[in-house]
Protein backbone atom coordinates (compact mmCIF):
# COMPACT_ATOMS: atom_id res chain seq x y z
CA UNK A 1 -8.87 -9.43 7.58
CA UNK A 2 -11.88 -7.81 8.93
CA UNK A 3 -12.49 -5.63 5.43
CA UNK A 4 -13.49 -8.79 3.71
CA UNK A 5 -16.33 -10.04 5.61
CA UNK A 6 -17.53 -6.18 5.10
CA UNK A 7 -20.79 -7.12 2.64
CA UNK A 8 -20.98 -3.74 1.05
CA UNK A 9 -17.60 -4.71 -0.94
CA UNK A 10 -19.16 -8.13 -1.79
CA UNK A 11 -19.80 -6.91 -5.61
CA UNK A 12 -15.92 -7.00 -5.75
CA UNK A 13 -14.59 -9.40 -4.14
CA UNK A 14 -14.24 -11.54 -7.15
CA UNK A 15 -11.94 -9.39 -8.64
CA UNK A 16 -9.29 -9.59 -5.37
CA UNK A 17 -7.27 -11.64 -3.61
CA UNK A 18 -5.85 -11.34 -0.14
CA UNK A 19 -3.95 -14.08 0.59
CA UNK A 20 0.32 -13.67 1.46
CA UNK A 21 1.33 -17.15 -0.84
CA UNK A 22 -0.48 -15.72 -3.89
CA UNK A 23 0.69 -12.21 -3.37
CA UNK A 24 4.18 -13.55 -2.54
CA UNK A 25 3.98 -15.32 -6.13
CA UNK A 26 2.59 -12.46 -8.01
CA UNK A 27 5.71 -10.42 -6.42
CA UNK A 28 8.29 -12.53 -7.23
CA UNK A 29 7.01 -12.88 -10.73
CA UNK A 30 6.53 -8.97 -11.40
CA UNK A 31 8.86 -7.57 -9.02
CA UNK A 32 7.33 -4.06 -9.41
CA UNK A 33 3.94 -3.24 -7.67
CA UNK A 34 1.52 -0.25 -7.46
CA UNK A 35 0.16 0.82 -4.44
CA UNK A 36 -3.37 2.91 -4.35
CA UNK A 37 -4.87 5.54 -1.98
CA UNK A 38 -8.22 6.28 -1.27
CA UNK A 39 -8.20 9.39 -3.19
CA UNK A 40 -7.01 8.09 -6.29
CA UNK A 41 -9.56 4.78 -6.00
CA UNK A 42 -12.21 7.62 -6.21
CA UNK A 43 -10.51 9.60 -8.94
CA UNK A 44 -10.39 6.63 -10.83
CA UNK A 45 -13.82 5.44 -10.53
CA UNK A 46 -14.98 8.42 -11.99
CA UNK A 47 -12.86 7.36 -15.41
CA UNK A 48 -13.86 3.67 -15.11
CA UNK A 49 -17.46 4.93 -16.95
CA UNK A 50 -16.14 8.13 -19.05
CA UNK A 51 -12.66 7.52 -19.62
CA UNK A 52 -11.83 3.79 -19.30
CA UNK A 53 -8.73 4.27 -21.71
CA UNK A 54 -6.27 5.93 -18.70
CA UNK A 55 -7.69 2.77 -16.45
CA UNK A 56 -6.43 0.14 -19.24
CA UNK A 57 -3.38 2.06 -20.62
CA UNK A 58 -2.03 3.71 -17.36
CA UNK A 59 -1.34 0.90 -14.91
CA UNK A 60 2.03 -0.72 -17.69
CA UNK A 61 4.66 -1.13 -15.28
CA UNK A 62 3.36 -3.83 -13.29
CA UNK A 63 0.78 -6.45 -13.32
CA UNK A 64 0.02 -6.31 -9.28
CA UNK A 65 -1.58 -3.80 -7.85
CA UNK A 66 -2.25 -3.82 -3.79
CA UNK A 67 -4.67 -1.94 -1.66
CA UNK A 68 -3.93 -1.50 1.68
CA UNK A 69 -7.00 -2.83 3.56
CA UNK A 70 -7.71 0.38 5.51
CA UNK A 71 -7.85 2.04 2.17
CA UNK A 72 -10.62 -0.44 1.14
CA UNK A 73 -11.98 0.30 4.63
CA UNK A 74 -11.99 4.20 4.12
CA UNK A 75 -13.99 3.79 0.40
CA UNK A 76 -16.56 1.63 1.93
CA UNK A 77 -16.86 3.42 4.88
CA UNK A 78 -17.72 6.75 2.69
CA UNK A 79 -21.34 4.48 0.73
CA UNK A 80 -23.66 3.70 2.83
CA UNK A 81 -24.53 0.05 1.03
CA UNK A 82 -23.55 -2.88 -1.07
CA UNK A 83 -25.35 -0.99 -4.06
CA UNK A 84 -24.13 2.16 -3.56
CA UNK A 85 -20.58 0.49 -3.75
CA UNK A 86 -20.87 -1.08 -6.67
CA UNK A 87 -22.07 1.82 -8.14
CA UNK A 88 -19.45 3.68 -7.30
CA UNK A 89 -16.84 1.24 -8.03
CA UNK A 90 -17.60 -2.49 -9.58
CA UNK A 91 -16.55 -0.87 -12.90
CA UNK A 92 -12.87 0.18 -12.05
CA UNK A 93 -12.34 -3.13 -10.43
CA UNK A 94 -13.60 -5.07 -12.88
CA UNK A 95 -11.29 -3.34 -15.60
CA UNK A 96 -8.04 -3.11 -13.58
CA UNK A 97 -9.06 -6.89 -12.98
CA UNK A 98 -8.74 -7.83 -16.50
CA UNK A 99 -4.99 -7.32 -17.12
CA UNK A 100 -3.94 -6.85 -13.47
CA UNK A 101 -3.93 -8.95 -10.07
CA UNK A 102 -5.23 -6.82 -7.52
CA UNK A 103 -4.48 -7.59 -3.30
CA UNK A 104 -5.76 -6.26 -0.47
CA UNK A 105 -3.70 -6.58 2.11
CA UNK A 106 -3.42 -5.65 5.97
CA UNK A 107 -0.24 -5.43 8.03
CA UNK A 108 -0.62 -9.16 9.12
CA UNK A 109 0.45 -10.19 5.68
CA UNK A 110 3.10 -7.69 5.30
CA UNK A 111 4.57 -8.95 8.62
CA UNK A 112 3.96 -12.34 7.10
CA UNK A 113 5.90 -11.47 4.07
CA UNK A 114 8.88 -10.46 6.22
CA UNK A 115 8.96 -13.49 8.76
CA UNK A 116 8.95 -15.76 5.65
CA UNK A 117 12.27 -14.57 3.94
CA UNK A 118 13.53 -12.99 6.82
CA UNK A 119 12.92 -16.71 9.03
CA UNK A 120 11.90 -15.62 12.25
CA UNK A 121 9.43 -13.79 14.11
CA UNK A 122 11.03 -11.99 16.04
CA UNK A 123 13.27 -10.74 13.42
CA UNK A 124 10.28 -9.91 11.13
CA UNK A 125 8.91 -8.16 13.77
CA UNK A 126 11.82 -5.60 14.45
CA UNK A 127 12.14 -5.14 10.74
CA UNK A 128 8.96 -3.72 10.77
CA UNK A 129 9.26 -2.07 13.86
CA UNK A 130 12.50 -0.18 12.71
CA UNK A 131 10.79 0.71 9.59
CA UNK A 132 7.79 2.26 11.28
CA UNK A 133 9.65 4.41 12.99
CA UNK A 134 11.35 5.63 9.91
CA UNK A 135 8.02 5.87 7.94
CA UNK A 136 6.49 7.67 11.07
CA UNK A 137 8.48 10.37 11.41
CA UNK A 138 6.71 13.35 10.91
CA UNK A 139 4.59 12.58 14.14
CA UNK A 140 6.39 12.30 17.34
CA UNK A 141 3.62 11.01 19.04
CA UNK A 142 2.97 7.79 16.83
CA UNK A 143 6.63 7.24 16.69
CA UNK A 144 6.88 7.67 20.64
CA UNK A 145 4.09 4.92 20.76
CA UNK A 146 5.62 2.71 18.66
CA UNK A 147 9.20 2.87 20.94
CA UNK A 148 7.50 1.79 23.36
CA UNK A 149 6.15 -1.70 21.87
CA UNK A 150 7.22 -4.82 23.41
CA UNK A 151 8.45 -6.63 20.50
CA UNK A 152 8.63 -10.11 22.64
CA UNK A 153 4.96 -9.57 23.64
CA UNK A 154 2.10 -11.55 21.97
CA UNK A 155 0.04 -8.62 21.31
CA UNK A 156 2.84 -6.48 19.58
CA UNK A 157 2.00 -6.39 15.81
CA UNK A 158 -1.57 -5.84 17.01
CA UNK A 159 -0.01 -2.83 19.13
CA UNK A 160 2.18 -1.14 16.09
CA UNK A 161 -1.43 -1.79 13.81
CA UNK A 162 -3.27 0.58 16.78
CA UNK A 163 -0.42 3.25 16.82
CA UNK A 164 0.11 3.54 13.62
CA UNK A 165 -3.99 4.10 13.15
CA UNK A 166 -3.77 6.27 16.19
CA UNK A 167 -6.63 9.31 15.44
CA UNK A 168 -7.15 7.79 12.31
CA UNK A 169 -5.68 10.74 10.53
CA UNK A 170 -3.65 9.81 7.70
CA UNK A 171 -3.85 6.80 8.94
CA UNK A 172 -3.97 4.82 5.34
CA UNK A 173 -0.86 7.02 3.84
CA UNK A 174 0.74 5.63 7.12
CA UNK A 175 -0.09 2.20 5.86
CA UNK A 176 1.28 2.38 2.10
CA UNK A 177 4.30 4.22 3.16
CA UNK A 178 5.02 1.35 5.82
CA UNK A 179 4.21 -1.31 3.36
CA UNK A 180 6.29 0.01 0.31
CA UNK A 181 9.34 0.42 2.60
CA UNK A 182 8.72 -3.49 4.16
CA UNK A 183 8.60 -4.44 0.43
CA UNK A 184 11.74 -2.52 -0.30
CA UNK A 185 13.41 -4.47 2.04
CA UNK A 186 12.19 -7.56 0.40
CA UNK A 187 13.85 -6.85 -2.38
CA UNK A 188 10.58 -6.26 -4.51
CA UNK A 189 10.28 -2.75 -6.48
CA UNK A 190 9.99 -0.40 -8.12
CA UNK A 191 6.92 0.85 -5.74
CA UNK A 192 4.69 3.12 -7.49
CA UNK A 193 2.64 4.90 -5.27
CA UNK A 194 -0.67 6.03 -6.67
CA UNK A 195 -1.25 9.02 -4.71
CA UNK A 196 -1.56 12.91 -4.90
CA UNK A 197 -1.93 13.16 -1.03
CA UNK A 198 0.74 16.17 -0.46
CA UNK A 199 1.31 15.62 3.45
CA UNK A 200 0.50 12.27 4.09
CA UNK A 201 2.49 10.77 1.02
CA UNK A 202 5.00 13.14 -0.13
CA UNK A 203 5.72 14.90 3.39
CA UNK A 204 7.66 11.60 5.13
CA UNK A 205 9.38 10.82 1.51
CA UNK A 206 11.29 14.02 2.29
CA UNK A 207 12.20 12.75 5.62
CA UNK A 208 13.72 9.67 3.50
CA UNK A 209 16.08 11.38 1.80
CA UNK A 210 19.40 10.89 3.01
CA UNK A 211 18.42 8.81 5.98
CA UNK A 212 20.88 6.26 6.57
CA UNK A 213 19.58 4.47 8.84
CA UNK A 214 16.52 3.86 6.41
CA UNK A 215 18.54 2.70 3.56
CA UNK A 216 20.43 0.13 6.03
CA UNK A 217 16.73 -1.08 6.95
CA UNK A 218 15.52 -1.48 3.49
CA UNK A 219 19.17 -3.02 2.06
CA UNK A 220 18.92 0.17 -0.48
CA UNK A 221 22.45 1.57 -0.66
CA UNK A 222 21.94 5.21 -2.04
CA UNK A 223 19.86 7.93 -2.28
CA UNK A 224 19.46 7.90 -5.95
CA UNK A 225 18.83 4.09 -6.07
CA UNK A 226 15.73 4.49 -3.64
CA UNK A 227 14.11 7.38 -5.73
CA UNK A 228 14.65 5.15 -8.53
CA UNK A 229 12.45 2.47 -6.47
CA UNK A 230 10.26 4.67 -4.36
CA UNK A 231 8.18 6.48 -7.22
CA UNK A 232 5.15 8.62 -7.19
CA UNK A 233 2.06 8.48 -9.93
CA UNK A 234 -0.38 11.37 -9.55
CA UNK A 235 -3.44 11.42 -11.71
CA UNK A 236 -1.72 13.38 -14.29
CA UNK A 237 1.28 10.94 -14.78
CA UNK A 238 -0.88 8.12 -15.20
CA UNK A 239 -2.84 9.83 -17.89
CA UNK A 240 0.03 11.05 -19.62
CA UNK A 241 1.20 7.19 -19.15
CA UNK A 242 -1.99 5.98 -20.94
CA UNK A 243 -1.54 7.78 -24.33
CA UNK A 244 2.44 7.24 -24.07
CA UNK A 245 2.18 3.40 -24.19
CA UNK A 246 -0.65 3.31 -26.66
């Protein structure tokens, strides 16, 4: 995972892991997972100094949180060194750290996840083919790519990884909407997504919504069950989480 060896995120790398048999643990223990957007990393940060209460009291319903890579990829991207990052965000690492087990992840170990329960990986792979699709479909273009993927080829997961980047726009909602649905399928959930990103998060949920061929994908039977599992935390739920639970 090429976001690791990246030394500007070196001041918090001992608060992560990225490895699929510990996150496949911490899953199977918790069940429920968050999953965080760039956005909401820097919202947070911000409270990590002022307002470190919504940072310990608003992450309850889970103890694993997981970071797309290209997310951790976008944040670093925006400082221009290993100080200015751990200005910006050694704090909120090292308090989600304390209570919670954070992952970065890239689409390797999602696919990972997938050919371990699902057995093969050829199987695994169509899975997340199938789901792509689904996830991407709100761009014809990306999901016109992704048709097109040789799923017997060698190179094909590193194929779906380039389409689904494709401009780069979006490109990390792209990510946590494909990974929450893989996880879905896994079983694994509720999946709250810590986002307030209006088209790149909430526009393809809509496209969800009575999709039957997603539900057969993800082994999720009805509408209502999958908004039950498929959940949204904006920076205003979380805070109103934090003084609820304390």
């Amino acid at each position: 995972m090429k976001v690791i060896e990246n030394p500007k995120i070196r001041p918090i790398k001992p608060f992560i892991q990225f490895h699929m048999d510990s996150l496949k643990k911490s899953l199977y223990a918790n069940q429920a997972l968050y999953i965080m957007d760039n956005m909401m990393l820097s919202k947070l940060r911000k409270d990590a100094v002022c307002n470190p209460f919504i940072i310990q009291k608003g992450f309850q319903l889970s103890k694993v949180i997981l970071i797309p890579d290209i997310i951790l990829e976008e944040a670093s991207k925006n400082l221009p060194d290993e100080k200015a990052f751990e200005k910006y965000y050694y704090e909120l690492f090292r308090i989600l750290s304390t209570e919670h087990e954070i992952y970065v992840a890239d689409l390797q170990i999602i696919f990972e996840l997938l050919r371990d329960m699902i057995g093969t990986k050829e199987a695994a792979f169509n899975i997340l083919k199938n789901i792509s699709l689904e996830a991407v479909r709100t761009n014809q273009t990306i999901r016109d790519s992704i048709k097109e993927i040789d799923s017997h080829s060698e190179a094909a997961l590193e194929t779906l990884i380039g389409c689904i980047i494709a401009n780069g726009k979006n490109a990390g909602e792209r990510f946590i909407t494909i990974f929450s649905l893989a996880l879905l399928s896994l079983y694994f959930g509720p999946v709250y997504i810590v986002s307030e990103d209006e088209k790149g998060i909430y526009g393809p949920f809509r496209t969800f919504l009575n999709n039957e061929r997603l539900m057969e994908l993800i082994n999720i039977d009805h509408t209502f069950d999958f908004i039950q599992l498929y959940q949204f935390m904006s920076y205003e739920s979380l805070n109103s989480f934090s003084f609820s639970s304390s």
